[in-house]
Structure formats: structure tokens, C-alpha cells
PDB file of N, CA and C in Angstrom:
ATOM      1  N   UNK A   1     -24.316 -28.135  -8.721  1.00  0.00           N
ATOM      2  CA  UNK A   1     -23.887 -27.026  -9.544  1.00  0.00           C
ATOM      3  C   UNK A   1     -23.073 -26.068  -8.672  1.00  0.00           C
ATOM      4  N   UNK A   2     -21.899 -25.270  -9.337  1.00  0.00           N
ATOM      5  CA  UNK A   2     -20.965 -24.603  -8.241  1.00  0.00           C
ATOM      6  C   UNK A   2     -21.476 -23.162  -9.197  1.00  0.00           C
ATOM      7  N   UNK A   3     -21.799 -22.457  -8.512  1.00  0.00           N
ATOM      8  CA  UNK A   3     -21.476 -20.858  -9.222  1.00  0.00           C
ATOM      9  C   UNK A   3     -19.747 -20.372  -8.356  1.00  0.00           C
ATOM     10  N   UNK A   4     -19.099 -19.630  -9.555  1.00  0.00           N
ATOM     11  CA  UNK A   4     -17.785 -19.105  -9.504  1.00  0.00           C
ATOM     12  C   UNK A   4     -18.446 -17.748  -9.763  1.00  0.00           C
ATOM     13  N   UNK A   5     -18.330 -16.801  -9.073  1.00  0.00           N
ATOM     14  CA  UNK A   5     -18.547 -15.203  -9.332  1.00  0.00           C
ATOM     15  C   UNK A   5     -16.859 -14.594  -9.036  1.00  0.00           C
ATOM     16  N   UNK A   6     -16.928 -13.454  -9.865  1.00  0.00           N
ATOM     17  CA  UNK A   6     -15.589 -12.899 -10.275  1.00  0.00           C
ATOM     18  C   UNK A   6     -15.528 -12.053  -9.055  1.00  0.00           C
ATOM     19  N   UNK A   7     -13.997 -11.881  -9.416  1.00  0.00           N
ATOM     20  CA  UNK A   7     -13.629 -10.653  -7.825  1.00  0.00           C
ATOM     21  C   UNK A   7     -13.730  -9.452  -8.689  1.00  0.00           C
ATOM     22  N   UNK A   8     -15.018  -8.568  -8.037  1.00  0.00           N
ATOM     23  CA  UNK A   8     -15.349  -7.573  -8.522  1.00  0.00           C
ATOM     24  C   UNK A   8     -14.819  -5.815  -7.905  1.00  0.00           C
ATOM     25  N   UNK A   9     -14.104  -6.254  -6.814  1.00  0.00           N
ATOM     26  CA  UNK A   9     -13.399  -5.612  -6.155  1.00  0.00           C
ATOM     27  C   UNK A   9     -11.811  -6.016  -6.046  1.00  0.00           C
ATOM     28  N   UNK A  10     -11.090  -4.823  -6.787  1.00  0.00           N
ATOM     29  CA  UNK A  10      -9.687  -4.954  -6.706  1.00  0.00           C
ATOM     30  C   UNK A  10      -8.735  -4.707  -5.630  1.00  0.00           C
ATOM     31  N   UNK A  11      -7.821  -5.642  -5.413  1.00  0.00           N
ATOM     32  CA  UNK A  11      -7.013  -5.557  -3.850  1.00  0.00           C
ATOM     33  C   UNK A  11      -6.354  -4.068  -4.043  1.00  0.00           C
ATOM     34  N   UNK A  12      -6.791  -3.472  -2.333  1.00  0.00           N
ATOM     35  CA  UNK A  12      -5.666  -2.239  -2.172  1.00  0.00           C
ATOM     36  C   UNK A  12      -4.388  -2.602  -1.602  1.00  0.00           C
ATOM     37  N   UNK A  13      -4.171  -1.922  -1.785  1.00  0.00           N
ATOM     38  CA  UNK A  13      -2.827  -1.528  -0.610  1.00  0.00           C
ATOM     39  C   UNK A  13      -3.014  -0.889   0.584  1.00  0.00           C
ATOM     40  N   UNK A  14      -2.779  -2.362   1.426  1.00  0.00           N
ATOM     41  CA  UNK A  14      -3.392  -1.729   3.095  1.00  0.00           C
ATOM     42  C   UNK A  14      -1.915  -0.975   3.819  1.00  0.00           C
ATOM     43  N   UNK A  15      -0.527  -1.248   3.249  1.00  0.00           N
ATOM     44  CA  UNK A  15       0.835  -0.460   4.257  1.00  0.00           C
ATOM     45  C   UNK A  15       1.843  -1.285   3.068  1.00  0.00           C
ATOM     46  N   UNK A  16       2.749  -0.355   3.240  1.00  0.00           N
ATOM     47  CA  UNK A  16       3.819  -0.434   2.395  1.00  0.00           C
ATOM     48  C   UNK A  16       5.308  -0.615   3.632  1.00  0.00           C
ATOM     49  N   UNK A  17       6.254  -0.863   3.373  1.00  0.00           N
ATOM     50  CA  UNK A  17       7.660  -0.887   4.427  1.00  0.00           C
ATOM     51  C   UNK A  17       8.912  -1.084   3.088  1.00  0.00           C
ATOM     52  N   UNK A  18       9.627  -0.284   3.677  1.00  0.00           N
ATOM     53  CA  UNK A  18      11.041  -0.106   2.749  1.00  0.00           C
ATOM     54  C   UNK A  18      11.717  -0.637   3.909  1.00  0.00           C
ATOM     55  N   UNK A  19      12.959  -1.948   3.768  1.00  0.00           N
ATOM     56  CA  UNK A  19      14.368  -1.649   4.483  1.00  0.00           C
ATOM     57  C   UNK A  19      15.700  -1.716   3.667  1.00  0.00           C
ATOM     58  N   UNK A  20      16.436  -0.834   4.238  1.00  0.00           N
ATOM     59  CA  UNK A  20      17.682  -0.537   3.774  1.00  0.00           C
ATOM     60  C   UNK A  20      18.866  -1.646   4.041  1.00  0.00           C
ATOM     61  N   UNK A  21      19.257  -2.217   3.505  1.00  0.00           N
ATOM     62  CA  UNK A  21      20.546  -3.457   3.912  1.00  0.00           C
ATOM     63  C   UNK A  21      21.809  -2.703   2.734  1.00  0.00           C
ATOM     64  N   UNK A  22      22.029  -3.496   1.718  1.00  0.00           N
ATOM     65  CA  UNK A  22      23.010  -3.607   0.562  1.00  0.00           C
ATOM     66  C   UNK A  22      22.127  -3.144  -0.806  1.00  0.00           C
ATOM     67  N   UNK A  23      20.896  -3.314  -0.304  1.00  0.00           N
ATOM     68  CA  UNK A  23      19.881  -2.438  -1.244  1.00  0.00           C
ATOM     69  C   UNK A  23      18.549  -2.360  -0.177  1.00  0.00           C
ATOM     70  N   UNK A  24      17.928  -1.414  -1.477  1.00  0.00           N
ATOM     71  CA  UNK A  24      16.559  -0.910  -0.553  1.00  0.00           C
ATOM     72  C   UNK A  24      15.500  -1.992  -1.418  1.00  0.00           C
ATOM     73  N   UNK A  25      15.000  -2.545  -0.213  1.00  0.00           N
ATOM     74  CA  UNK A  25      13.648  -3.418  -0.244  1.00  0.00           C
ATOM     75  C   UNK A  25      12.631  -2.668   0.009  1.00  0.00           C
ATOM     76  N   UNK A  26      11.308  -3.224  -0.827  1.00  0.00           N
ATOM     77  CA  UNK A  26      10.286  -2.613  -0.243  1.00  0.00           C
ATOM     78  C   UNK A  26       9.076  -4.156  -0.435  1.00  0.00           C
ATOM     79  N   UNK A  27       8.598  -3.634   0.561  1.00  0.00           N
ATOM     80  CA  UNK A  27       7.180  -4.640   1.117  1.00  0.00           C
ATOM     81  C   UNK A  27       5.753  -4.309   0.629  1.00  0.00           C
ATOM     82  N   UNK A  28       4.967  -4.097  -0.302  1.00  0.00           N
ATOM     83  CA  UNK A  28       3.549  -4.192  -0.182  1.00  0.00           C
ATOM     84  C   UNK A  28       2.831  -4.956  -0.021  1.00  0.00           C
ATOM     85  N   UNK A  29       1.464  -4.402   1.397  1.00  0.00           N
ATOM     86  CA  UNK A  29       0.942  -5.665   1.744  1.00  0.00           C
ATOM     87  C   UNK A  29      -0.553  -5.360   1.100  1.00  0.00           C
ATOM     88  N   UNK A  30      -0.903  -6.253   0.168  1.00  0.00           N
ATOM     89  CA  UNK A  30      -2.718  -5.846   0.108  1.00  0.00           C
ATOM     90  C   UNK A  30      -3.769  -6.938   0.644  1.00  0.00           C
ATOM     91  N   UNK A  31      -4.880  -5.848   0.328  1.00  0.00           N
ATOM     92  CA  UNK A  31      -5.940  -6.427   1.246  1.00  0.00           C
ATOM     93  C   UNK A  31      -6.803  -7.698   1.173  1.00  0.00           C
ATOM     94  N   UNK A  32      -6.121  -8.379  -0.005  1.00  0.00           N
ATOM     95  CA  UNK A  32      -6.617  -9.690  -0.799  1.00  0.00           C
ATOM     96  C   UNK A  32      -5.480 -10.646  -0.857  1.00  0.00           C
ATOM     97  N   UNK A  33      -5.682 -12.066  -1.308  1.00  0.00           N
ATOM     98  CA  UNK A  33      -4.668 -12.670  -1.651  1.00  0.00           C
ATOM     99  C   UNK A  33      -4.878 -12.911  -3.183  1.00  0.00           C
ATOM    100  N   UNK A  34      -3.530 -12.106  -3.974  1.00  0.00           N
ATOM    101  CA  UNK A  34      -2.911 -11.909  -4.997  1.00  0.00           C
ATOM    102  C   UNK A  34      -3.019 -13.088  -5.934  1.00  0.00           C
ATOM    103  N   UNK A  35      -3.010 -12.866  -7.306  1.00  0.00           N
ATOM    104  CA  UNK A  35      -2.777 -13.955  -8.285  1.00  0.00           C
ATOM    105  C   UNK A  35      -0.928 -14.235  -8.316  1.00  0.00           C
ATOM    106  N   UNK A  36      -0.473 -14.973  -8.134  1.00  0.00           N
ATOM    107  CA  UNK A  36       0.550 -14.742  -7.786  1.00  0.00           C
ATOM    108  C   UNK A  36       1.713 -14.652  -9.727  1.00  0.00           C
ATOM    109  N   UNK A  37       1.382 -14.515 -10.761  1.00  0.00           N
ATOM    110  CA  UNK A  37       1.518 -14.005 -12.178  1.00  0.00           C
ATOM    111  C   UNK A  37       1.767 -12.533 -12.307  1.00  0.00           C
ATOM    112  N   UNK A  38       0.470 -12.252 -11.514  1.00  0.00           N
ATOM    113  CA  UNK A  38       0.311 -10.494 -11.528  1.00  0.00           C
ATOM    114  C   UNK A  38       1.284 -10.050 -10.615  1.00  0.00           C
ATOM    115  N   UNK A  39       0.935 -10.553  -9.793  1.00  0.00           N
ATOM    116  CA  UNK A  39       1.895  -9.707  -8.259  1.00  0.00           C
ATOM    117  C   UNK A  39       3.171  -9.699  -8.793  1.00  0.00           C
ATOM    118  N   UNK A  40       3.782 -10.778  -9.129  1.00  0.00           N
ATOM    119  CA  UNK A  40       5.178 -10.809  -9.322  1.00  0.00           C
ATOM    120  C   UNK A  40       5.607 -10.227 -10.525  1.00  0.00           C
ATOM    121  N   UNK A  41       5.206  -9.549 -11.796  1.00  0.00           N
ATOM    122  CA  UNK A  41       5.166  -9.097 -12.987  1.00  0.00           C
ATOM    123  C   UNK A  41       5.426  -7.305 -12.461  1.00  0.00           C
ATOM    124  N   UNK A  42       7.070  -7.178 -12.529  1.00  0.00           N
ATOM    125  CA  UNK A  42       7.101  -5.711 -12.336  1.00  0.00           C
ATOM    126  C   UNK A  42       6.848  -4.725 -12.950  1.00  0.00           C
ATOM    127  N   UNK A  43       5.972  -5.088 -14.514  1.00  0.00           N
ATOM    128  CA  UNK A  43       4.573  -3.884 -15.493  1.00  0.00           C
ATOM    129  C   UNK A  43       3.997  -3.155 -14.300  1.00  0.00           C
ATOM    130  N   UNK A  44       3.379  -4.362 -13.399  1.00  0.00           N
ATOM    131  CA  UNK A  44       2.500  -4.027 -12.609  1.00  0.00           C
ATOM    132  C   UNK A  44       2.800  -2.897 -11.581  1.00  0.00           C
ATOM    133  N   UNK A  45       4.039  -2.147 -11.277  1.00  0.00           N
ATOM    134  CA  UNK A  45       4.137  -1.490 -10.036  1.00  0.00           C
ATOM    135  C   UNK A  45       5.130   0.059 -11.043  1.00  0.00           C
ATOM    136  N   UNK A  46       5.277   0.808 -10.385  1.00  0.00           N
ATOM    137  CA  UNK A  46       5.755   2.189 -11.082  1.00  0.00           C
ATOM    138  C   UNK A  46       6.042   3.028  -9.928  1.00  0.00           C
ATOM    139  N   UNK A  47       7.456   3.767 -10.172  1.00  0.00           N
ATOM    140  CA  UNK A  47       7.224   4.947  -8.798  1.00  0.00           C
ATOM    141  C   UNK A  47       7.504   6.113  -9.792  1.00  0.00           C
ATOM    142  N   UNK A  48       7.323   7.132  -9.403  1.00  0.00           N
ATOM    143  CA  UNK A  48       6.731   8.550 -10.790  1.00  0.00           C
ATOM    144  C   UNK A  48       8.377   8.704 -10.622  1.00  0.00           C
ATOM    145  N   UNK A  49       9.171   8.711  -9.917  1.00  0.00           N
ATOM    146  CA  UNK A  49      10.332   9.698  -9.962  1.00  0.00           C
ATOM    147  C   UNK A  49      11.211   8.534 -10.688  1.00  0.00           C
ATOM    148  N   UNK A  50      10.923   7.555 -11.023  1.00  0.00           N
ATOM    149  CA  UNK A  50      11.296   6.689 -12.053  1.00  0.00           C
ATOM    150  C   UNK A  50      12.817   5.492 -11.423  1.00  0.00           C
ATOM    151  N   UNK A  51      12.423   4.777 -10.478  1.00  0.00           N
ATOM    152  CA  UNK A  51      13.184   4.341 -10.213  1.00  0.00           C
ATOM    153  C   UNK A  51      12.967   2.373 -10.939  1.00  0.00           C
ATOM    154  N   UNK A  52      13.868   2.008 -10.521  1.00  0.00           N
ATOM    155  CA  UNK A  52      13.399   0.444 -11.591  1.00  0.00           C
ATOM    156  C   UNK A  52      12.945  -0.604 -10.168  1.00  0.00           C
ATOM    157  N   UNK A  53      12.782  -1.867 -10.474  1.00  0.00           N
ATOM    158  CA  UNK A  53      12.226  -2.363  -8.948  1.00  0.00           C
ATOM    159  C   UNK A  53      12.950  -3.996  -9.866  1.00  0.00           C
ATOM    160  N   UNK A  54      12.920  -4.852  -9.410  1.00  0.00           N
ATOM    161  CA  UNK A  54      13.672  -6.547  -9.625  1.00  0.00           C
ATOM    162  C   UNK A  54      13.023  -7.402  -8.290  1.00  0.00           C
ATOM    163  N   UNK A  55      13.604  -8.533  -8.616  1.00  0.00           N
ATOM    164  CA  UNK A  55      13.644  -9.458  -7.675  1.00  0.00           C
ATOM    165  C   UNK A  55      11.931  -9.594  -7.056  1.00  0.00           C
ATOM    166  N   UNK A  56      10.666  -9.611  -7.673  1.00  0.00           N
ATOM    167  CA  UNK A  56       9.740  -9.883  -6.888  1.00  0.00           C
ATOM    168  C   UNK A  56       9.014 -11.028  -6.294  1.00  0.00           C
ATOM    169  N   UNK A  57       9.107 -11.252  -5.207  1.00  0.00           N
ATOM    170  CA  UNK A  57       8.255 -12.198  -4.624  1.00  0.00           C
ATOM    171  C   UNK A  57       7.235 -12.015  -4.050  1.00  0.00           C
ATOM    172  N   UNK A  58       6.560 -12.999  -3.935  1.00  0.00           N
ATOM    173  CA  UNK A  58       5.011 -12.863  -3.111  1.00  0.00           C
ATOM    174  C   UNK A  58       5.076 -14.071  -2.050  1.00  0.00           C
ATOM    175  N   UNK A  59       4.852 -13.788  -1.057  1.00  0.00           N
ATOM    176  CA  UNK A  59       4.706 -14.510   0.123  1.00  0.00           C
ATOM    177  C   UNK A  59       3.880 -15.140   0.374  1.00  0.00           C
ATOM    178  N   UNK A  60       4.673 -16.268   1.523  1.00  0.00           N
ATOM    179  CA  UNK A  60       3.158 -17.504   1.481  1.00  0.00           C
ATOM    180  C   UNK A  60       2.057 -17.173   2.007  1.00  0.00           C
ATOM    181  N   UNK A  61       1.826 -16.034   2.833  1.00  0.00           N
ATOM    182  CA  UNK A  61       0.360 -15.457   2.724  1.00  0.00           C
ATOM    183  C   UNK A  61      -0.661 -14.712   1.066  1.00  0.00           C
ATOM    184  N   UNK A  62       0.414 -15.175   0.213  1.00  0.00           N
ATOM    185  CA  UNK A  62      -0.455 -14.220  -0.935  1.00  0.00           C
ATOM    186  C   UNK A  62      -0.617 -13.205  -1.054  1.00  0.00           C
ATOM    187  N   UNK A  63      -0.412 -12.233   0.367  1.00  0.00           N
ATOM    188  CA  UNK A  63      -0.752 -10.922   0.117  1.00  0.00           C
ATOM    189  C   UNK A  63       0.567  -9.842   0.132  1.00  0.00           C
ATOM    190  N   UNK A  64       1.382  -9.840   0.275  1.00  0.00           N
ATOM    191  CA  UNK A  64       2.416  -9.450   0.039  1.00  0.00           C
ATOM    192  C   UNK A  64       4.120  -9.560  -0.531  1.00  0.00           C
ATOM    193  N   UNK A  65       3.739  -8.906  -1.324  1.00  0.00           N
ATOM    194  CA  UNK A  65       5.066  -8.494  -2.280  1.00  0.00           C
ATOM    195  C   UNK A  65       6.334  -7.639  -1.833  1.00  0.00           C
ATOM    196  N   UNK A  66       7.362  -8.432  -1.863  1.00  0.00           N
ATOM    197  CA  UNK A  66       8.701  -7.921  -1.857  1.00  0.00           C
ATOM    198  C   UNK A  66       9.635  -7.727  -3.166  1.00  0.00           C
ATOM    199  N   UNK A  67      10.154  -6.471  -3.215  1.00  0.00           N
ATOM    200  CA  UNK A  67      11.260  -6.412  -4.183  1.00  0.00           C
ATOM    201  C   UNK A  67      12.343  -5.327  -4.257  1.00  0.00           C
ATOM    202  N   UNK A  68      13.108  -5.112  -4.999  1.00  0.00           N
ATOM    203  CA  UNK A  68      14.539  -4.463  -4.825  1.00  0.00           C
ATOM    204  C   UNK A  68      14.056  -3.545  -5.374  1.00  0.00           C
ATOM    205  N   UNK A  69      14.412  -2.325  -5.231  1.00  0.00           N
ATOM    206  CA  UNK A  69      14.703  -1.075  -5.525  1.00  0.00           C
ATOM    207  C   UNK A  69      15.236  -0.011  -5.600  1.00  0.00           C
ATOM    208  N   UNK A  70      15.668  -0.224  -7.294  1.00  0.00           N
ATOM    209  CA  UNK A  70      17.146   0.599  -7.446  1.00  0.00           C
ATOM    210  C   UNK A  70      16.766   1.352  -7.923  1.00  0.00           C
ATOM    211  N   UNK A  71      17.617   2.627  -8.281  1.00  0.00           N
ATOM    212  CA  UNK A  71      17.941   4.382  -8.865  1.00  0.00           C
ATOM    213  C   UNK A  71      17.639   3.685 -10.338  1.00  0.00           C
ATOM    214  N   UNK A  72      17.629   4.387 -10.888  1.00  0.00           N
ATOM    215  CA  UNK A  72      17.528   4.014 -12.985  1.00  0.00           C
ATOM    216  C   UNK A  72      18.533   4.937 -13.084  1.00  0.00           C
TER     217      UNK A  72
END
């Protein structure tokens, strides 16, 4: 018999990194490895001063997300 118990604790955000090229990227890394549906679903992320975000990936560690971030 296998017991499956749920993740009852939700991943934080252990550091964030922006770089600047031809657009601004930003990096979040959390403290779990990600469903990779959720992570990449930009519902999931918001910045208050309302900018839009594209392009997300999640890395082959699972735990971090990259994506573009433009002005609205």
C-alpha cells in the first residue's frame, strides 16, 4: 500500500533577479519544485504598479521561473 499525502505547505519565494538585455527578465526562485501548469500560467504572478509579464518558463530544476517584463 503507498500513502500519497498532499503538499500542505505552499512554495515561497526564496530570491527574485531582474536582467536588463532588449527587455527586462525576471527570475523567481522558490523553495519547492513547482507544478510546472501553475508556474508557467501568468494568472499566477501580478506586480501592483501593473506591468504585464509573457514568455514563462520553468527550469529544469523545477524551481524557477523566468519571464519578460513589459510596461502595460
Amino acid at each position: 500500500m503507498i500513502n500519497v499525502q498532499s503538499d500542505v505547505t505552499s512554495p515561497v519565494v526564496v530570491s527574485n533577479s531582474f536582467v536588463a538585455r532588449s527587455t527586462l527578465q525576471m527570475t523567481v526562485n522558490f523553495s519547492e519544485v513547482l507544478n510546472p501548469l501553475t508556474a508557467t500560467n501568468p494568472a499566477n504572478y501580478a506586480f501592483a504598479s501593473g506591468p504585464t509579464i509573457s514568455n514563462l518558463t520553468l527550469a529544469p530544476n523545477g524551481k524557477d521561473v523566468t519571464f519578460t517584463v513589459m510596461d502595460s
